[in-house]
PDB file of N, CA and C in Angstrom:
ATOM      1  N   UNK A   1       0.830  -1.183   0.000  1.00  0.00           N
ATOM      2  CA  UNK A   1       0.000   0.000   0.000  1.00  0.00           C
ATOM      3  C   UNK A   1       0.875   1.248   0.000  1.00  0.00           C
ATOM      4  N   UNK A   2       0.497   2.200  -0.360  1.00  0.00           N
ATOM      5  CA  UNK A   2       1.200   3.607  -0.750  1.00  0.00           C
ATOM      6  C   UNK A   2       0.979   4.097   0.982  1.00  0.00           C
ATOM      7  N   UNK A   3       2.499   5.102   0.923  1.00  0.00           N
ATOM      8  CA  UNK A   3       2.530   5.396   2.341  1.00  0.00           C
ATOM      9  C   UNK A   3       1.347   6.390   3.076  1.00  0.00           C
ATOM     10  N   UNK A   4       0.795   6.750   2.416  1.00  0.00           N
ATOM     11  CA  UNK A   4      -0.265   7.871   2.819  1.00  0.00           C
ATOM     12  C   UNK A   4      -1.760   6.627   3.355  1.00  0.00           C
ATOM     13  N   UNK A   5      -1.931   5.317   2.857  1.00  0.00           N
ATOM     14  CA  UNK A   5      -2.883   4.599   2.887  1.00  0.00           C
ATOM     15  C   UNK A   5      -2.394   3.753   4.210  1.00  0.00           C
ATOM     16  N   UNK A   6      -1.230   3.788   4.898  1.00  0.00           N
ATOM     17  CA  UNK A   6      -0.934   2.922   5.640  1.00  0.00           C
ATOM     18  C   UNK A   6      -1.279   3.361   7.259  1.00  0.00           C
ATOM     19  N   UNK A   7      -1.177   4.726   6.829  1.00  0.00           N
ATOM     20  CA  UNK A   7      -1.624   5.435   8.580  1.00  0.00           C
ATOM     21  C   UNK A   7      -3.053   6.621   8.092  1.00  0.00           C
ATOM     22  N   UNK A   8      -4.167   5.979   8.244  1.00  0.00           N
ATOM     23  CA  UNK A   8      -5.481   6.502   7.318  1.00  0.00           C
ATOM     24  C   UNK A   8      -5.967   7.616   8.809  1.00  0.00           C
ATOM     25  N   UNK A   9      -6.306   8.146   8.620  1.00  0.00           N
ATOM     26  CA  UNK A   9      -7.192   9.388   9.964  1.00  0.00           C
ATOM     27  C   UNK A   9      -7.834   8.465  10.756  1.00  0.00           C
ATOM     28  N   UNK A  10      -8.797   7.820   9.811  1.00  0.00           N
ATOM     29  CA  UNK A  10      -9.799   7.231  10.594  1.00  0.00           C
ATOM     30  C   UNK A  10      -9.175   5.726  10.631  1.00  0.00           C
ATOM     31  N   UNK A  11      -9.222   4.744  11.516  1.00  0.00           N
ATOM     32  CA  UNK A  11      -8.831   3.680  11.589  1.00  0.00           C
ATOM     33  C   UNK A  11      -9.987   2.485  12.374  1.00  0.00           C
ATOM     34  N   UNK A  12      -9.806   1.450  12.027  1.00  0.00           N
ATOM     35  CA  UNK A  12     -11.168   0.879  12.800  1.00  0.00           C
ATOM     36  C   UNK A  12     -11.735   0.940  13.881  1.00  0.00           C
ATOM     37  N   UNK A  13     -10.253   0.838  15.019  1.00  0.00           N
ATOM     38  CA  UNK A  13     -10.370   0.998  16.157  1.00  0.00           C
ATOM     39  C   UNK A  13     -11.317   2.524  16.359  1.00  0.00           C
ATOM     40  N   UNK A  14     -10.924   3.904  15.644  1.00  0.00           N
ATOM     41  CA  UNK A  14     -11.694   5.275  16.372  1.00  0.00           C
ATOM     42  C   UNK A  14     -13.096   5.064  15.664  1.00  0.00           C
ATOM     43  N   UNK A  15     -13.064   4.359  14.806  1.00  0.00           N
ATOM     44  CA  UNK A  15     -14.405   4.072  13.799  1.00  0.00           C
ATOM     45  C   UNK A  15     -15.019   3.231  15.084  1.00  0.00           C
ATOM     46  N   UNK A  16     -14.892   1.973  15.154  1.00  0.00           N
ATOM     47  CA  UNK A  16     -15.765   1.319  16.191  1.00  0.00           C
ATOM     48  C   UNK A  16     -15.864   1.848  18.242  1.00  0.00           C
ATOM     49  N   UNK A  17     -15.197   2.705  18.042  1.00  0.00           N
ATOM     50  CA  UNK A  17     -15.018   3.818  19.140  1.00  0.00           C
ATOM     51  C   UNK A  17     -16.318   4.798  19.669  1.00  0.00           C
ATOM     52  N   UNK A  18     -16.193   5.192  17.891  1.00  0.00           N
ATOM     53  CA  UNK A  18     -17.388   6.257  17.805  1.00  0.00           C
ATOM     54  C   UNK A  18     -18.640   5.802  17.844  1.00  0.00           C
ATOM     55  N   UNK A  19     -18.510   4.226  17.476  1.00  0.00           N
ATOM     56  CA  UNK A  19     -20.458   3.970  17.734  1.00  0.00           C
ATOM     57  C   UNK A  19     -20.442   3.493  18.777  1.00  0.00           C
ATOM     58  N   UNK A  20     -19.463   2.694  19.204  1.00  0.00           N
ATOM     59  CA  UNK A  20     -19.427   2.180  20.856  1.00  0.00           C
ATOM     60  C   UNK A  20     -20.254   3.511  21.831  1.00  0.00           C
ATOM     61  N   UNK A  21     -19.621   5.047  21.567  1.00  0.00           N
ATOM     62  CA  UNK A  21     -20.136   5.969  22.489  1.00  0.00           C
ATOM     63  C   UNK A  21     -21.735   6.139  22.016  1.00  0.00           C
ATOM     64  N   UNK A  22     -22.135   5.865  20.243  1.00  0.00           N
ATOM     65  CA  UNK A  22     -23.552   6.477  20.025  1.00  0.00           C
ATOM     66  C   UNK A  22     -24.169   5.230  21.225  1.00  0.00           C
ATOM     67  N   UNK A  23     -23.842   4.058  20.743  1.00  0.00           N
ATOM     68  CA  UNK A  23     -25.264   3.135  21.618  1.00  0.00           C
ATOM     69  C   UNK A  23     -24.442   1.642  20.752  1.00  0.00           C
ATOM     70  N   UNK A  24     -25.205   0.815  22.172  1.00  0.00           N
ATOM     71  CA  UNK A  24     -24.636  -0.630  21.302  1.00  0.00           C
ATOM     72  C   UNK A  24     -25.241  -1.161  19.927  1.00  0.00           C
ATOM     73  N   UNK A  25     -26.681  -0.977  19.480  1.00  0.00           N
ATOM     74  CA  UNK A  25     -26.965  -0.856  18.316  1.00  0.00           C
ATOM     75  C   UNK A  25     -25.812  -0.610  17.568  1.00  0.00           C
ATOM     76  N   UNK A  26     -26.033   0.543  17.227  1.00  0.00           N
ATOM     77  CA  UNK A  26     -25.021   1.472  16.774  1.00  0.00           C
ATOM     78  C   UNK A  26     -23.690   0.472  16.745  1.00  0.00           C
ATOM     79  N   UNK A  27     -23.358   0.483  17.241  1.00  0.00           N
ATOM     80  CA  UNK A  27     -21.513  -0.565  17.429  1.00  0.00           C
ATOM     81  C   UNK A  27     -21.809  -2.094  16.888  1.00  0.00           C
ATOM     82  N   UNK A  28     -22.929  -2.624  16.915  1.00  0.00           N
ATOM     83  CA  UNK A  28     -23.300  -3.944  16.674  1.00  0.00           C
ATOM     84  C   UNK A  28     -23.429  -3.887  15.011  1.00  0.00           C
ATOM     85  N   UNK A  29     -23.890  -2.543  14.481  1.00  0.00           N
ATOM     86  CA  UNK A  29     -23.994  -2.273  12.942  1.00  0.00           C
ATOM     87  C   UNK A  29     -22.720  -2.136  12.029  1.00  0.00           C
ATOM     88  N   UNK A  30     -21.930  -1.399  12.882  1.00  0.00           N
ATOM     89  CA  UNK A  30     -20.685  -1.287  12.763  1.00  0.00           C
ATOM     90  C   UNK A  30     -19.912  -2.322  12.746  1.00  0.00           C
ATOM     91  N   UNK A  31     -19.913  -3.473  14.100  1.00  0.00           N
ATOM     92  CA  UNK A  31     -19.149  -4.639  13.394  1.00  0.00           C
ATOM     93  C   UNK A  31     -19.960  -5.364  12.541  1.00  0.00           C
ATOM     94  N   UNK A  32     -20.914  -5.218  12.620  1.00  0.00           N
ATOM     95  CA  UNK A  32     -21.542  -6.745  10.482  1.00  0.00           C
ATOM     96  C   UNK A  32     -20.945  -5.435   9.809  1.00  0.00           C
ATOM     97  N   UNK A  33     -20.631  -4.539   9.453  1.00  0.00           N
ATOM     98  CA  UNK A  33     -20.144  -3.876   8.150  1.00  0.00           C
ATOM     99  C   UNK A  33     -18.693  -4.142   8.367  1.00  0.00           C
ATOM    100  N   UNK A  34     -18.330  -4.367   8.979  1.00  0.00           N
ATOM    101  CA  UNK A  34     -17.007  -4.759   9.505  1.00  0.00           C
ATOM    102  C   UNK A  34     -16.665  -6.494   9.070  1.00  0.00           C
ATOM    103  N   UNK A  35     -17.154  -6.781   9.572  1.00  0.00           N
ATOM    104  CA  UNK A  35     -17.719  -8.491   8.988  1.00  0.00           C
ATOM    105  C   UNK A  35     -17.928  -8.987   7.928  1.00  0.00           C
ATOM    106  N   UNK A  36     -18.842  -8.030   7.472  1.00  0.00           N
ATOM    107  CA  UNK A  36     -18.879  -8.272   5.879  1.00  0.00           C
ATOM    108  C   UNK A  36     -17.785  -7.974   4.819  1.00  0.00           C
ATOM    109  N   UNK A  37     -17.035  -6.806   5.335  1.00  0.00           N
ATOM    110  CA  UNK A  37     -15.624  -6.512   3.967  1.00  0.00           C
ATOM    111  C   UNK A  37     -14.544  -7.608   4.229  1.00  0.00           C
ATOM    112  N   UNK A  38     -13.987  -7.958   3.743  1.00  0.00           N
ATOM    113  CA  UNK A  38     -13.024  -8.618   2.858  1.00  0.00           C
ATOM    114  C   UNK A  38     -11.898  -7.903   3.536  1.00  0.00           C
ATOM    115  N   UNK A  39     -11.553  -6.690   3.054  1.00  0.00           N
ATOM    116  CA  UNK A  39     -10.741  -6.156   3.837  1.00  0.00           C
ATOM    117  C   UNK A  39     -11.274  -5.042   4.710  1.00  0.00           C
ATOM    118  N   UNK A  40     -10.355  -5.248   5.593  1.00  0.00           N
ATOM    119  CA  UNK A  40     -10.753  -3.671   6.574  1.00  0.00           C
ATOM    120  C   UNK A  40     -11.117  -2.452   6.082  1.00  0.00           C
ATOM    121  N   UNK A  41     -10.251  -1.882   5.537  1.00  0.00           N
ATOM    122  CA  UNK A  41     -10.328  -0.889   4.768  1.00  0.00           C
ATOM    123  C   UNK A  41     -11.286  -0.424   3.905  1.00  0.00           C
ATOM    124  N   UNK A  42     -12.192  -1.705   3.822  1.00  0.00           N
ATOM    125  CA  UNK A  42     -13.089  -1.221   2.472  1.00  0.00           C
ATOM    126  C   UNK A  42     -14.346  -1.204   2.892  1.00  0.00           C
ATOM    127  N   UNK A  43     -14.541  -1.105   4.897  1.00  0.00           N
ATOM    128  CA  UNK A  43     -15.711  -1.123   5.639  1.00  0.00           C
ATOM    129  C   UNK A  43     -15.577   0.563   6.106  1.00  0.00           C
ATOM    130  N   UNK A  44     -14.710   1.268   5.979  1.00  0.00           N
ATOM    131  CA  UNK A  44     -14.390   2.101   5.793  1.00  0.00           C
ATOM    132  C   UNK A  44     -15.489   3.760   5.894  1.00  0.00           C
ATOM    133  N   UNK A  45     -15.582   3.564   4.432  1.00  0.00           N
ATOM    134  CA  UNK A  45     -16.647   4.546   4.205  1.00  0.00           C
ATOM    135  C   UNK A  45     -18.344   4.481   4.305  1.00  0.00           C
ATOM    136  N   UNK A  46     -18.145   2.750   4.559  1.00  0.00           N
ATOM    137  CA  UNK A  46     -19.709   2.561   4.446  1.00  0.00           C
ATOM    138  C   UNK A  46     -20.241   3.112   6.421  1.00  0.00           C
ATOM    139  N   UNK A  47     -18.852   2.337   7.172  1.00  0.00           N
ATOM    140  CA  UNK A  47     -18.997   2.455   8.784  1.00  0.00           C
ATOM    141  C   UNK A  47     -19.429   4.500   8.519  1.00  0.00           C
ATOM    142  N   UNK A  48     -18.497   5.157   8.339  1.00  0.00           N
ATOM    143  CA  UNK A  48     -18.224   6.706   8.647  1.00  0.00           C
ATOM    144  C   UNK A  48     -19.808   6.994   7.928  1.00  0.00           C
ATOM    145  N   UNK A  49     -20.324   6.724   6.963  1.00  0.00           N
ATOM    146  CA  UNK A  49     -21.363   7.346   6.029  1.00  0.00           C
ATOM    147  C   UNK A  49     -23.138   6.850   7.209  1.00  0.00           C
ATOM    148  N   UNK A  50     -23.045   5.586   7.554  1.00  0.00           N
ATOM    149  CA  UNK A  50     -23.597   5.056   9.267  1.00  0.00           C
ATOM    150  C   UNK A  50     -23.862   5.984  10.097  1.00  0.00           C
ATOM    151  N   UNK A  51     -22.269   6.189  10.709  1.00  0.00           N
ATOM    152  CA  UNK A  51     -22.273   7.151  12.317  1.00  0.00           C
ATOM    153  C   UNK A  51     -22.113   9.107  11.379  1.00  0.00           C
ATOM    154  N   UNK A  52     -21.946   9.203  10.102  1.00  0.00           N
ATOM    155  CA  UNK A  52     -22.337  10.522   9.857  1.00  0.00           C
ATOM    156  C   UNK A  52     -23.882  10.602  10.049  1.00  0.00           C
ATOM    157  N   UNK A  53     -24.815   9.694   9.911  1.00  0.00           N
ATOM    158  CA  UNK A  53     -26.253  10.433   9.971  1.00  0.00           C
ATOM    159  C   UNK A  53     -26.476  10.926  11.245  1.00  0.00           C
ATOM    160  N   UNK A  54     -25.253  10.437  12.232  1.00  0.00           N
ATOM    161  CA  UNK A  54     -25.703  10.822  13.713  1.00  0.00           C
ATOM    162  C   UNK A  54     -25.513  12.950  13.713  1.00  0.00           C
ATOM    163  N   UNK A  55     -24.949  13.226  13.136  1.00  0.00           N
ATOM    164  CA  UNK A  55     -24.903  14.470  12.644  1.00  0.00           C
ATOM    165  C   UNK A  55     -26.066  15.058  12.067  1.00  0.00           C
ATOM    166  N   UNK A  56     -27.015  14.773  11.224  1.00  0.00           N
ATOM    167  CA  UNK A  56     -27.832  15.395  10.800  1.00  0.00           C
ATOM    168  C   UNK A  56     -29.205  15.073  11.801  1.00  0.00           C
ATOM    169  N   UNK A  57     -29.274  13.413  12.548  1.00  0.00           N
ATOM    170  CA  UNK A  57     -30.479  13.607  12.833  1.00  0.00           C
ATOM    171  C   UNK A  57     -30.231  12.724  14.635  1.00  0.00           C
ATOM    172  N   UNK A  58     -29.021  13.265  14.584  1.00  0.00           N
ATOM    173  CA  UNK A  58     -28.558  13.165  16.128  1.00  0.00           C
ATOM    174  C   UNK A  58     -28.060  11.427  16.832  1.00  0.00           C
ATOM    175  N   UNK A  59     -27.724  11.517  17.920  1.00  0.00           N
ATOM    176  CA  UNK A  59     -27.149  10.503  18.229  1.00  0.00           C
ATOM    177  C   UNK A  59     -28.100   9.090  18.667  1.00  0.00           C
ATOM    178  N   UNK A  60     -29.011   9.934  19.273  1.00  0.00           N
ATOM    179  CA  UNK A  60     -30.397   9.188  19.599  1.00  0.00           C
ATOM    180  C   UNK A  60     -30.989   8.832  19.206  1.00  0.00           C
ATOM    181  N   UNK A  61     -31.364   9.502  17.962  1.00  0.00           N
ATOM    182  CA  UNK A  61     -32.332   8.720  16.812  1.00  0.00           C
ATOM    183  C   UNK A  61     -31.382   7.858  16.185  1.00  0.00           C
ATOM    184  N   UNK A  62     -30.161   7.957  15.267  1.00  0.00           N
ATOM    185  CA  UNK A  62     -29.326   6.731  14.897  1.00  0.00           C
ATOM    186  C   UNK A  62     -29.263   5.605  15.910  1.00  0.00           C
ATOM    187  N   UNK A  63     -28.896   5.908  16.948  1.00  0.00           N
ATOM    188  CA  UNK A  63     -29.308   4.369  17.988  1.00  0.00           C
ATOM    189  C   UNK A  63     -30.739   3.740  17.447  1.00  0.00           C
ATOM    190  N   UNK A  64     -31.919   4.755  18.175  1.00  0.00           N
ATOM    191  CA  UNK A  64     -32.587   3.850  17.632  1.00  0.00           C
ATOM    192  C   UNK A  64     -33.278   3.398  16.255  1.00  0.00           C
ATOM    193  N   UNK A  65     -32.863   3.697  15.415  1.00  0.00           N
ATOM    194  CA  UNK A  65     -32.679   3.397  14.237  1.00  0.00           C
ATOM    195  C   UNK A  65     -32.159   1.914  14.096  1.00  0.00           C
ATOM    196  N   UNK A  66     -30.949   2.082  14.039  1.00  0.00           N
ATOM    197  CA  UNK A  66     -29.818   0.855  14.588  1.00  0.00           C
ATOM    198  C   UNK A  66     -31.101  -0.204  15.277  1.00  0.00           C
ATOM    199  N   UNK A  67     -31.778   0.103  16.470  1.00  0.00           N
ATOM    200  CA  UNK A  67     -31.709  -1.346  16.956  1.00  0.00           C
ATOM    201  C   UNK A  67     -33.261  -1.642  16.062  1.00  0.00           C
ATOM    202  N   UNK A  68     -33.648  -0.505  15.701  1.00  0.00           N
ATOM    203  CA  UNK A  68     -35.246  -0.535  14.842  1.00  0.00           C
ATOM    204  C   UNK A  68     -34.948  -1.780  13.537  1.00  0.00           C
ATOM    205  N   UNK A  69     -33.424  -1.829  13.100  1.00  0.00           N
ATOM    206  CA  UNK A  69     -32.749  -2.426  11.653  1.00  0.00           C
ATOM    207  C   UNK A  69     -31.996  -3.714  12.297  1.00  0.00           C
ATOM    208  N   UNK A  70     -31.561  -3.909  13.198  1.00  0.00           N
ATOM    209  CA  UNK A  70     -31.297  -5.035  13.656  1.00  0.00           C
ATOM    210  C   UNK A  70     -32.007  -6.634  13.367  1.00  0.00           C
ATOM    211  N   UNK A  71     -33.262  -6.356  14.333  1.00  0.00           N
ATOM    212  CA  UNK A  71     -34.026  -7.327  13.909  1.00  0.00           C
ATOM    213  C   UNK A  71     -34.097  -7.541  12.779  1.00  0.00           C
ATOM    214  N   UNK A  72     -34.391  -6.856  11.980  1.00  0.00           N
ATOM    215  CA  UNK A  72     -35.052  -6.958  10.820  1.00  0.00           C
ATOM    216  C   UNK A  72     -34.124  -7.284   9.536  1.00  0.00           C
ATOM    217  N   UNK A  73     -32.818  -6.699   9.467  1.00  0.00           N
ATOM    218  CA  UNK A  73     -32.010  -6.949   8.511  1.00  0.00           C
ATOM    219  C   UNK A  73     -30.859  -7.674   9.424  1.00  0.00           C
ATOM    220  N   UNK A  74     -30.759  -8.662   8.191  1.00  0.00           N
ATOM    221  CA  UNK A  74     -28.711  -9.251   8.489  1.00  0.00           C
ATOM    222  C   UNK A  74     -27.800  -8.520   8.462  1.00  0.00           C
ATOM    223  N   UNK A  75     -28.012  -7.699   7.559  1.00  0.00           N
ATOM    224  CA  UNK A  75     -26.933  -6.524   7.400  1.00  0.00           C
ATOM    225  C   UNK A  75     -27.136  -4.647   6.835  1.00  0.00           C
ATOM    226  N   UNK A  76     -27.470  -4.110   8.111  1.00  0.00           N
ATOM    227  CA  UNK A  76     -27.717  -3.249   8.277  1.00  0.00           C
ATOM    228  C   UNK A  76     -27.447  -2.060   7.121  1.00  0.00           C
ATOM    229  N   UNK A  77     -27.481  -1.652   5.949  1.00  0.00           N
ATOM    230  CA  UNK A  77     -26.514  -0.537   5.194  1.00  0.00           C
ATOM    231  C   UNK A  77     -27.098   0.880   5.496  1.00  0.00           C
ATOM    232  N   UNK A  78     -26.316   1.866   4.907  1.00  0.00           N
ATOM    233  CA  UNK A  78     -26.415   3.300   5.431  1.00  0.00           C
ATOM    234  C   UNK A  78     -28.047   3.759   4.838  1.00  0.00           C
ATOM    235  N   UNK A  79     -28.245   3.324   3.734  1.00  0.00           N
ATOM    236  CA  UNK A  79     -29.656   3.224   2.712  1.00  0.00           C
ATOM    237  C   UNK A  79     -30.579   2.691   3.796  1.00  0.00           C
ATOM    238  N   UNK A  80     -30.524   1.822   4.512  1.00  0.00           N
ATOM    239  CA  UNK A  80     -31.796   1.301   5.306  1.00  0.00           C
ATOM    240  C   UNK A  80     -31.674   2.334   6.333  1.00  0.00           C
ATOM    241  N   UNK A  81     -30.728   2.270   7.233  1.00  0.00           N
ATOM    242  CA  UNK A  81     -30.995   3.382   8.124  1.00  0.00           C
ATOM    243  C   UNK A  81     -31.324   4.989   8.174  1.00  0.00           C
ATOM    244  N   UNK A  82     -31.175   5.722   6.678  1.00  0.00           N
ATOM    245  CA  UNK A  82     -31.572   7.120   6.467  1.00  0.00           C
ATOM    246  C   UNK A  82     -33.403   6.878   5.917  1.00  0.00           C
ATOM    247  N   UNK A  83     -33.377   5.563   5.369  1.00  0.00           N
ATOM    248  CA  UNK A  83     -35.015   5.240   4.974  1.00  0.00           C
ATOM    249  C   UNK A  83     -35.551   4.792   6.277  1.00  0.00           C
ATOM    250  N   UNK A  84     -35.272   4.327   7.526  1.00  0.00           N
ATOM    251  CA  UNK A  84     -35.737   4.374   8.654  1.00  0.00           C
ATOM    252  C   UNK A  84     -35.948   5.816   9.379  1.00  0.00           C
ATOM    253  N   UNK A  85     -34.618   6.420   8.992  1.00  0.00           N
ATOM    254  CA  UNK A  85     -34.972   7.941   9.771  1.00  0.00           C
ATOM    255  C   UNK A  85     -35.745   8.845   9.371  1.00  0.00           C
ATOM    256  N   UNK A  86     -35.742   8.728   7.840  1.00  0.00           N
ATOM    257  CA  UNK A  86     -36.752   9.432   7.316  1.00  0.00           C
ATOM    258  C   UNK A  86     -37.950   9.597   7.154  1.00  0.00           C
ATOM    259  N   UNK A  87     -38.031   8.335   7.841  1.00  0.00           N
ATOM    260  CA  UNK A  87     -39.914   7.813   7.702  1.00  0.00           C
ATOM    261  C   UNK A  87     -40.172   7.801   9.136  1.00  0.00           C
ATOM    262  N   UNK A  88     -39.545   7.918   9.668  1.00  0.00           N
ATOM    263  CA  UNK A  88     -39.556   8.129  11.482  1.00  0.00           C
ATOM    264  C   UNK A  88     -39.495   6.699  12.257  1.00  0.00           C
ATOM    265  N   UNK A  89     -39.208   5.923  11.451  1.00  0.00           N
ATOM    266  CA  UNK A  89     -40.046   4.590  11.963  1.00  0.00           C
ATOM    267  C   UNK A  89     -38.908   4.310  13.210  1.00  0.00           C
ATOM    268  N   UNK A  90     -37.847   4.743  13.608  1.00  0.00           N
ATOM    269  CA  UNK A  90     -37.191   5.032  14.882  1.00  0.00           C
ATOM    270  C   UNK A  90     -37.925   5.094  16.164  1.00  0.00           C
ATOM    271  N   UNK A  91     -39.039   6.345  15.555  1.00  0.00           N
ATOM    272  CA  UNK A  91     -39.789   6.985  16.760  1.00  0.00           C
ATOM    273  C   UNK A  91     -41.025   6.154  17.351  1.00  0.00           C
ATOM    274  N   UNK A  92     -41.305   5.738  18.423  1.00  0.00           N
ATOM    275  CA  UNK A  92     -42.250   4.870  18.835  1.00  0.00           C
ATOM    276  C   UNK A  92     -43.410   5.567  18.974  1.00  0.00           C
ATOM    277  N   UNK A  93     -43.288   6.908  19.329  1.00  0.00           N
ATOM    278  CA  UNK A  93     -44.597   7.515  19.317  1.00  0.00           C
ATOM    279  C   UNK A  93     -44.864   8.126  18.177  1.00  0.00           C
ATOM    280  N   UNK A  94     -44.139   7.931  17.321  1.00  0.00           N
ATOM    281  CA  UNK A  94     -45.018   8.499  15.879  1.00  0.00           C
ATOM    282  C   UNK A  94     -46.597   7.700  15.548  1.00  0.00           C
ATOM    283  N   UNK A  95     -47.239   8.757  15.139  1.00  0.00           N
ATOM    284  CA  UNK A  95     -48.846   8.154  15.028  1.00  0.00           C
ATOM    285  C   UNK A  95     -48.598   7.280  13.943  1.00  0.00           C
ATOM    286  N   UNK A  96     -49.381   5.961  14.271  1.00  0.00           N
ATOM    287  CA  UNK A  96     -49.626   4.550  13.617  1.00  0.00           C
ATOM    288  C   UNK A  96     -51.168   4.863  13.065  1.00  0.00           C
ATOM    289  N   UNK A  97     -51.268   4.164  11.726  1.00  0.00           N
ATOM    290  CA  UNK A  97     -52.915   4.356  10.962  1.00  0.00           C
ATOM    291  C   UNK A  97     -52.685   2.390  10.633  1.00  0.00           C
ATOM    292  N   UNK A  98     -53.747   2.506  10.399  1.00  0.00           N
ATOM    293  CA  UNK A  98     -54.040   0.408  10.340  1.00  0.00           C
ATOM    294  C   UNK A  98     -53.813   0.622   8.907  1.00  0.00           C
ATOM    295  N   UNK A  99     -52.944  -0.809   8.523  1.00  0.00           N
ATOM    296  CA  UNK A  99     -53.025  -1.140   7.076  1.00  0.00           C
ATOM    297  C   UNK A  99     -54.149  -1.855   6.597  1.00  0.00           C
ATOM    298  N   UNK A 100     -54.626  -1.971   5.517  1.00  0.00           N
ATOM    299  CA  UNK A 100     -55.778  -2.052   5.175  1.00  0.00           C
ATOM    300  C   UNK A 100     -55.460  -3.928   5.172  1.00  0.00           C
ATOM    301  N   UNK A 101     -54.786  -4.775   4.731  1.00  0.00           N
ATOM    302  CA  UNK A 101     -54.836  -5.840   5.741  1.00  0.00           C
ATOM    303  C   UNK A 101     -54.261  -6.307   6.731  1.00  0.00           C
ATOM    304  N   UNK A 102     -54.279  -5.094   7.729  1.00  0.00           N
ATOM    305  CA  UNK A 102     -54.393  -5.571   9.141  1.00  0.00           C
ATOM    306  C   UNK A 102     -53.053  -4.698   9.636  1.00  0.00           C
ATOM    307  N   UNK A 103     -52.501  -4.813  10.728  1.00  0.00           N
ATOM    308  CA  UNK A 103     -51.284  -4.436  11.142  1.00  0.00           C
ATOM    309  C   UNK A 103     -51.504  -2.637  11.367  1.00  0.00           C
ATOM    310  N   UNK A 104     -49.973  -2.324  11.525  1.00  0.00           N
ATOM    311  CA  UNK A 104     -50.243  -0.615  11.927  1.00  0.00           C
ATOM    312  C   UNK A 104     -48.701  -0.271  11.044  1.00  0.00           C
ATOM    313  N   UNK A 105     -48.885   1.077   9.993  1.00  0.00           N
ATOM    314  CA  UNK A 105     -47.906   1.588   9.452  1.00  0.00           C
ATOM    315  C   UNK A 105     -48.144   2.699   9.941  1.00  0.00           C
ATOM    316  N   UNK A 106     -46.512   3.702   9.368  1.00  0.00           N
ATOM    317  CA  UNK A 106     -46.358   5.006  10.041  1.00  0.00           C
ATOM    318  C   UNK A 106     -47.685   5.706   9.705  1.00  0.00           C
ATOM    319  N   UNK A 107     -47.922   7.379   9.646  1.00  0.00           N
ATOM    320  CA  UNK A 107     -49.075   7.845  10.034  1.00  0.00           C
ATOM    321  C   UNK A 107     -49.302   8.424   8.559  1.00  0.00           C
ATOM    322  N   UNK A 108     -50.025   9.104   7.886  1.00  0.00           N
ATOM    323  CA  UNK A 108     -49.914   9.460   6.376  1.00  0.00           C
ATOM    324  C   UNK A 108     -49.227  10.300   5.633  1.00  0.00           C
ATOM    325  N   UNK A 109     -48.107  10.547   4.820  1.00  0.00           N
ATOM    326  CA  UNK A 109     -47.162  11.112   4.444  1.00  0.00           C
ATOM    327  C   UNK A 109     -47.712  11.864   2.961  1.00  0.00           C
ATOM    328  N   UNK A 110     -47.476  12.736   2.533  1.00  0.00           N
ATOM    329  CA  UNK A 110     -47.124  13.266   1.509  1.00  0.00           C
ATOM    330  C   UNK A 110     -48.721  14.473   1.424  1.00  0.00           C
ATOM    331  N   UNK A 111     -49.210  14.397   0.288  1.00  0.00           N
ATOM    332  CA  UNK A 111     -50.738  15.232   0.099  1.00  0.00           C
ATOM    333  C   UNK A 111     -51.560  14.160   0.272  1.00  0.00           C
ATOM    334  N   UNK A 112     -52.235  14.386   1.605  1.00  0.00           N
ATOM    335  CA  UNK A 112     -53.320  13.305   1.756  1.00  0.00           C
ATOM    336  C   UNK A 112     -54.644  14.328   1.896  1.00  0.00           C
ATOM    337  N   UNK A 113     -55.744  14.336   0.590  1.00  0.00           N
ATOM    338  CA  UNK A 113     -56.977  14.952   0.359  1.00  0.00           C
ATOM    339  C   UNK A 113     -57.729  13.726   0.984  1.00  0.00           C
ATOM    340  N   UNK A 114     -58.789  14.590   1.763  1.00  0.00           N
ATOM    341  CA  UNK A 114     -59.896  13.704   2.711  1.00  0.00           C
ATOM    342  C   UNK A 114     -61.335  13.434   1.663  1.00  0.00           C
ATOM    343  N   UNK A 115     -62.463  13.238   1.731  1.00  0.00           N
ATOM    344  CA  UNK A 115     -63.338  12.599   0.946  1.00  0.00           C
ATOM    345  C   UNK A 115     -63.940  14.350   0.481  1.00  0.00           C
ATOM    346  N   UNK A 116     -63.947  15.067   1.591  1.00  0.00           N
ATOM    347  CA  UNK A 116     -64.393  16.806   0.980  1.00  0.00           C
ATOM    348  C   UNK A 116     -63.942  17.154  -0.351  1.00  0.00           C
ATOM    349  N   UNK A 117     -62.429  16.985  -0.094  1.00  0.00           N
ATOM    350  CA  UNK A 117     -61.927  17.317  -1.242  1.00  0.00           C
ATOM    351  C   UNK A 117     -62.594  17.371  -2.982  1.00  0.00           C
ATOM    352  N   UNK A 118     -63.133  15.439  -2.763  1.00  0.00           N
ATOM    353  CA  UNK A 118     -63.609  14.923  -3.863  1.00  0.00           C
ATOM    354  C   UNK A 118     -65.258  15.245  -3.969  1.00  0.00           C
ATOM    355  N   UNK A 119     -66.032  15.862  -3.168  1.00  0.00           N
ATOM    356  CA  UNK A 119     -67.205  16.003  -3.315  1.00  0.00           C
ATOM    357  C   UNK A 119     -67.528  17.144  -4.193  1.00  0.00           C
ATOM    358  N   UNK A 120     -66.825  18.532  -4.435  1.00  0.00           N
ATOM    359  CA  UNK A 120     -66.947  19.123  -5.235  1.00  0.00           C
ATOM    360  C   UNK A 120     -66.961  19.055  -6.267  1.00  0.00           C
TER     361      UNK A 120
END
């Protein structure tokens, strides 16, 4: 490896450091992306691109995010967890509406016109 690639800023150890402090979620996501590369190095940007959303939508919600993606996926990627944060599905008290067979999804998103709308 070229000498600039051999001593990198970020290294696994401050990488698995930094989610260790967000929450164990968080650190548990970090090692399967860790797990999954081949080489170290190439878990890299996917780990940092992870613990960057803790920046935009804080440390607390990426935890629970993290343990919201756990169950559910083998292997957690940065794509599932910003489509978890974005849809809130983190948040436990976000309002739940029933799916039409059966169960409870998040609450209604985008332009939702009520039956008024259509009576005119």
């Amino acid at each position: 490896m070229p000498e600039a690639f051999l001593r990198p800023e970020w290294d696994d150890a401050r990488i698995r450091g930094w989610a260790k402090k967000i929450g164990p979620s968080c650190a548990a996501v970090v090692d399967r992306i860790f797990d999954r590369a081949k080489v170290k190095e190439q878990a890299y940007n996917p780990s940092l691109s992870v613990l960057n959303l803790s920046k935009k939508y804080g440390e607390e919600r990426l935890e629970a995010a993290c343990a919201h993606a756990l169950p559910r996926l083998g292997s957690p990627h940065y794509r599932h967890l910003k489509a978890i944060l974005d849809s809130n599905l983190d948040d436990p008290a976000a309002p739940m509406r029933e799916k039409p067979g059966g169960g409870q999804e998040p609450g209604p998103r985008g332009h939702v016109r009520g039956a008024d709308y259509y009576r005119e």
